[in-house]
C-alpha atoms as a PDB file:
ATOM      1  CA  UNK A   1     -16.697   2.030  -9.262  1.00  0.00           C
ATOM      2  CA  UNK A   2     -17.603   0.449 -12.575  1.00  0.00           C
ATOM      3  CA  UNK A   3     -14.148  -1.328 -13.286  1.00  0.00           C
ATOM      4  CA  UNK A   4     -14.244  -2.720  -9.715  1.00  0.00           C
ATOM      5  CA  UNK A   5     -11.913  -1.784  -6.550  1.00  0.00           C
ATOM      6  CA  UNK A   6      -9.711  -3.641  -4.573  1.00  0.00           C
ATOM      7  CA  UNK A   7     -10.972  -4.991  -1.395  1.00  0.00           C
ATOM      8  CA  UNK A   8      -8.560  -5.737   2.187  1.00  0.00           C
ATOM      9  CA  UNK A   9      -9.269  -7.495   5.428  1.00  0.00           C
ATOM     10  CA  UNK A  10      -6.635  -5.171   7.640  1.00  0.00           C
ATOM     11  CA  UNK A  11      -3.999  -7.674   9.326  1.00  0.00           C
ATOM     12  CA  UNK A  12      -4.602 -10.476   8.208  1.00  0.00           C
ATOM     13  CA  UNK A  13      -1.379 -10.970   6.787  1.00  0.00           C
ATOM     14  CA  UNK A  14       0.106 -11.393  10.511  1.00  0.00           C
ATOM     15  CA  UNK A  15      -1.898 -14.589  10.549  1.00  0.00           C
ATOM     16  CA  UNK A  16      -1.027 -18.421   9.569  1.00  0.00           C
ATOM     17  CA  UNK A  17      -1.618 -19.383   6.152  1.00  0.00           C
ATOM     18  CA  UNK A  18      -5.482 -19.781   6.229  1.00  0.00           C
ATOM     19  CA  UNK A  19      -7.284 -23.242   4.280  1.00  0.00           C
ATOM     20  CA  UNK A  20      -7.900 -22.647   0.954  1.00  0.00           C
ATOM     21  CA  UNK A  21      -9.711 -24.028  -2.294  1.00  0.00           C
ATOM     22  CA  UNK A  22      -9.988 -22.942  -5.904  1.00  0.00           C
ATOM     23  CA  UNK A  23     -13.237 -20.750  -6.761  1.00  0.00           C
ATOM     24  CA  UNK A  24     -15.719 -22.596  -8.773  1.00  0.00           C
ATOM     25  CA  UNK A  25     -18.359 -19.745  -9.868  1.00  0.00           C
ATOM     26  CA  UNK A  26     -16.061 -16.926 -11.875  1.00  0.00           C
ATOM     27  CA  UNK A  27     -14.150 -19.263 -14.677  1.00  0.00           C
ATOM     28  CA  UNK A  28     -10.949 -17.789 -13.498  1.00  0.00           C
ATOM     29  CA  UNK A  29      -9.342 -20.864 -10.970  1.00  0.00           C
ATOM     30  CA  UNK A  30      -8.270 -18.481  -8.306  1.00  0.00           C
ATOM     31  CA  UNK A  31      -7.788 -19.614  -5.084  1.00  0.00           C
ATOM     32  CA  UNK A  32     -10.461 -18.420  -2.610  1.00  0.00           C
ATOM     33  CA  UNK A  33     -10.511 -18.945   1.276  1.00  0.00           C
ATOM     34  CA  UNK A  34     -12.462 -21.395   3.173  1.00  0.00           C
ATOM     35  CA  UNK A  35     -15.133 -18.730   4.304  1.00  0.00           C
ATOM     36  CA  UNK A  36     -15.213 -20.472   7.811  1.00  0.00           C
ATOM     37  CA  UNK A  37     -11.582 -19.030   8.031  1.00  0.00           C
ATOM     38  CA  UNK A  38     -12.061 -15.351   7.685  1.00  0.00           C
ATOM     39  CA  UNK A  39     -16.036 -15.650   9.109  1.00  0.00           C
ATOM     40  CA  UNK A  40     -14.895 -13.266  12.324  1.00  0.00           C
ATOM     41  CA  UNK A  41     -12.899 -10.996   9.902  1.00  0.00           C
ATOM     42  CA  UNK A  42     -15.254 -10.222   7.022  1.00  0.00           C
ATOM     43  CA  UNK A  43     -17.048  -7.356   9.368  1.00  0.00           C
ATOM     44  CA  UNK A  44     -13.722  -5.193   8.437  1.00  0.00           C
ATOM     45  CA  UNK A  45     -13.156  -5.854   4.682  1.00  0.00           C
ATOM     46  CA  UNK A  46     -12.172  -2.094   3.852  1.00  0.00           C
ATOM     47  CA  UNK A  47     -12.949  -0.820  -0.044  1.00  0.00           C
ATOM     48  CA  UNK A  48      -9.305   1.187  -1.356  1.00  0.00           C
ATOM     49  CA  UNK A  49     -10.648   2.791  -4.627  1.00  0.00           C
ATOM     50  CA  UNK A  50      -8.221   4.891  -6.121  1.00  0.00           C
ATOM     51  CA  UNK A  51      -7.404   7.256  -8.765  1.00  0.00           C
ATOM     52  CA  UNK A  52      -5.859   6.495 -12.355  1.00  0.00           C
ATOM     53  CA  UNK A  53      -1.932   6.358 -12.101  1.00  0.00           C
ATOM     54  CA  UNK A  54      -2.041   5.282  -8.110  1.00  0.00           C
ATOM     55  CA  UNK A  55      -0.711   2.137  -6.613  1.00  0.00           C
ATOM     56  CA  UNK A  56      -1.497   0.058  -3.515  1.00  0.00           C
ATOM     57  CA  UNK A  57       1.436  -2.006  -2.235  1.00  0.00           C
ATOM     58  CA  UNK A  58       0.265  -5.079   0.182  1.00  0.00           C
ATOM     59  CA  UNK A  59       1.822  -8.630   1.432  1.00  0.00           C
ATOM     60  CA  UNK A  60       0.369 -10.945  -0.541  1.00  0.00           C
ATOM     61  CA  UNK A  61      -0.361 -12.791   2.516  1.00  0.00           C
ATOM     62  CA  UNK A  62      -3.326 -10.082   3.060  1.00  0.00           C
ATOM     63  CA  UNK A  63      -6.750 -11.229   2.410  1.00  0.00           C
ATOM     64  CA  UNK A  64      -7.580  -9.579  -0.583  1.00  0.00           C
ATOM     65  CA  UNK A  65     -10.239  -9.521  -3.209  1.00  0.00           C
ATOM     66  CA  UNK A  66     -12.048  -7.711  -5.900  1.00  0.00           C
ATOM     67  CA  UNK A  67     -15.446  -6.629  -7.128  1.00  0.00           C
ATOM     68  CA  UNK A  68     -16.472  -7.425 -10.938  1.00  0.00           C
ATOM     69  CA  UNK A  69     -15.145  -5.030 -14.163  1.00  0.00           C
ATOM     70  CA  UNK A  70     -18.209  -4.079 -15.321  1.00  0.00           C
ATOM     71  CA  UNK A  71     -16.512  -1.416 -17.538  1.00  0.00           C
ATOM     72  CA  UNK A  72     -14.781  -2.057 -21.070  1.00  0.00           C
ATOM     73  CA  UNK A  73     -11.310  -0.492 -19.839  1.00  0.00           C
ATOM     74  CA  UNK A  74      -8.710  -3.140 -18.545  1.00  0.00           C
ATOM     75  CA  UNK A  75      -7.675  -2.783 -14.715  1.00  0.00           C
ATOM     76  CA  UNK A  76      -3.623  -3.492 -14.724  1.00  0.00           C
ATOM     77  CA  UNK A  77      -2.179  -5.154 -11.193  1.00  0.00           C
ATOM     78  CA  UNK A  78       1.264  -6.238 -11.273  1.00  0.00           C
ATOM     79  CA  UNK A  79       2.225  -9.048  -8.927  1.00  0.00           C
ATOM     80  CA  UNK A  80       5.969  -8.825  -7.796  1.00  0.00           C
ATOM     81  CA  UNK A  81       7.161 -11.536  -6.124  1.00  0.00           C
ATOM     82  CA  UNK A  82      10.577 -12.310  -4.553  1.00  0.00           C
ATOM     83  CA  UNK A  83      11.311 -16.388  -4.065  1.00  0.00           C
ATOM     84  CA  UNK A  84      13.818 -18.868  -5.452  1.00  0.00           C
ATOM     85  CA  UNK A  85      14.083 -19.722  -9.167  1.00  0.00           C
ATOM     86  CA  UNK A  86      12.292 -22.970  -8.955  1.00  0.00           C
ATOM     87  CA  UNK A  87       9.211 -22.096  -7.786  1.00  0.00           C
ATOM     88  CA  UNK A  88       5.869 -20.684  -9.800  1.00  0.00           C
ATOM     89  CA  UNK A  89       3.741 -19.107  -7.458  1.00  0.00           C
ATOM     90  CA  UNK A  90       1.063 -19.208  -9.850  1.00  0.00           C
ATOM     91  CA  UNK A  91       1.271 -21.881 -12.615  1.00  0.00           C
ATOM     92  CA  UNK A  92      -0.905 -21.417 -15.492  1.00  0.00           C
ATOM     93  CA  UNK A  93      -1.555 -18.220 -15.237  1.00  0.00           C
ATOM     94  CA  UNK A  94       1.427 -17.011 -17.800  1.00  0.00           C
ATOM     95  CA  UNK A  95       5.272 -16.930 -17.350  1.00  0.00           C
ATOM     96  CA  UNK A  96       6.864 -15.238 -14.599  1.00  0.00           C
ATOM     97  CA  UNK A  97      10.513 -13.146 -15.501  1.00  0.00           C
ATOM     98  CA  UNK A  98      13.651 -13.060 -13.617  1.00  0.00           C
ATOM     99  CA  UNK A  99      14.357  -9.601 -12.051  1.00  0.00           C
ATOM    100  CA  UNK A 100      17.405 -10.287 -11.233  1.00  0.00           C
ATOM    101  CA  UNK A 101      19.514 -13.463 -10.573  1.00  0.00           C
ATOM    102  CA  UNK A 102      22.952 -13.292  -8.193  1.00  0.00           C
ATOM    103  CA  UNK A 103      24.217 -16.072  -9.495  1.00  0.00           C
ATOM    104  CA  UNK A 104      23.479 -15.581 -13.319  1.00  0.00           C
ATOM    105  CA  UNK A 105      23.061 -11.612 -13.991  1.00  0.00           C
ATOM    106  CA  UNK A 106      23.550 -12.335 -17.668  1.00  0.00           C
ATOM    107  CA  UNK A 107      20.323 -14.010 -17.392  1.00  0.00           C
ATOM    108  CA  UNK A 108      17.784 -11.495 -16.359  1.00  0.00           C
ATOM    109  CA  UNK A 109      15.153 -11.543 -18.752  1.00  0.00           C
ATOM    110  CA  UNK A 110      14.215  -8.832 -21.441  1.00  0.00           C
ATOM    111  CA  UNK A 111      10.894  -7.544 -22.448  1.00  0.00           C
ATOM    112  CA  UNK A 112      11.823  -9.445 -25.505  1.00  0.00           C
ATOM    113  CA  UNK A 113      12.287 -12.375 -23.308  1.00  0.00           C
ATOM    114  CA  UNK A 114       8.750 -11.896 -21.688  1.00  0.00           C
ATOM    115  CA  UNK A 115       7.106 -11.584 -24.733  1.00  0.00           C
ATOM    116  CA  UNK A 116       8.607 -14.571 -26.447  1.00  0.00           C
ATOM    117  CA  UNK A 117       7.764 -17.208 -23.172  1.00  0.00           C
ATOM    118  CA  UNK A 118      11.152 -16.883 -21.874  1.00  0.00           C
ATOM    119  CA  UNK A 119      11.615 -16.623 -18.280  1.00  0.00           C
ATOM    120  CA  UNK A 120      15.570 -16.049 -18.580  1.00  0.00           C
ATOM    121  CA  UNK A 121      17.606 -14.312 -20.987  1.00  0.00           C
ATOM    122  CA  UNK A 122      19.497 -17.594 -22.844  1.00  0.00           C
END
């Protein structure tokens, strides 16, 4: 596929949280697995290309990976992430939003919110 394809490693979300280091080589800071970690499993990383409009749903405790966007159309992923208020899964890599908050449901953030930085309605 030119604009690249999700890659898996089947169960490996049942396993401890693997060592890990941020990638040097692609500019992007992501954090990549110590290959001696995942040595035994890379034998079953499993391609899931699919068609426009699909979805795959995963843990994001599931080795995962993708190949290159060689193509000029974006590929969307959404990350969804439940986890208290005070913690950014993934800091510097744009705001998060509040889906919903139990203790402050006037709070949960707009698109306008999004767009303007906000990660609560104020």
């Amino acid at each position: 596929m030119e604009n690249g394809c999700l890659h898996i490693i089947p169960r490996t979300h049942r396993k401890r949280v693997l060592a890990y280091h941020a990638e040097t080589y692609s500019g992007t800071g992501f954090i990549e697995i110590d290959h001696d970690q995942i040595q035994e499993d890379a034998r079953r990383v499993t391609p899931l290309p699919i068609a426009a409009g699909s979805a795959i749903l995963f843990n994001d405790r599931l080795v995962h990976s993708s190949t290159p966007n060689n193509s000029d159309i974006v590929r969307w992923s959404l990350d969804l992430r439940y986890q208290p208020m005070d913690q950014d899964p993934m800091p510097g890599h744009g705001i998060g939003f509040v889906a919903r908050s139990r203790q402050h449901p006037e709070k949960v953030a707009t698109l306008d919110d999004w767009l303007a930085g906000k990660m609560e309605h104020e």
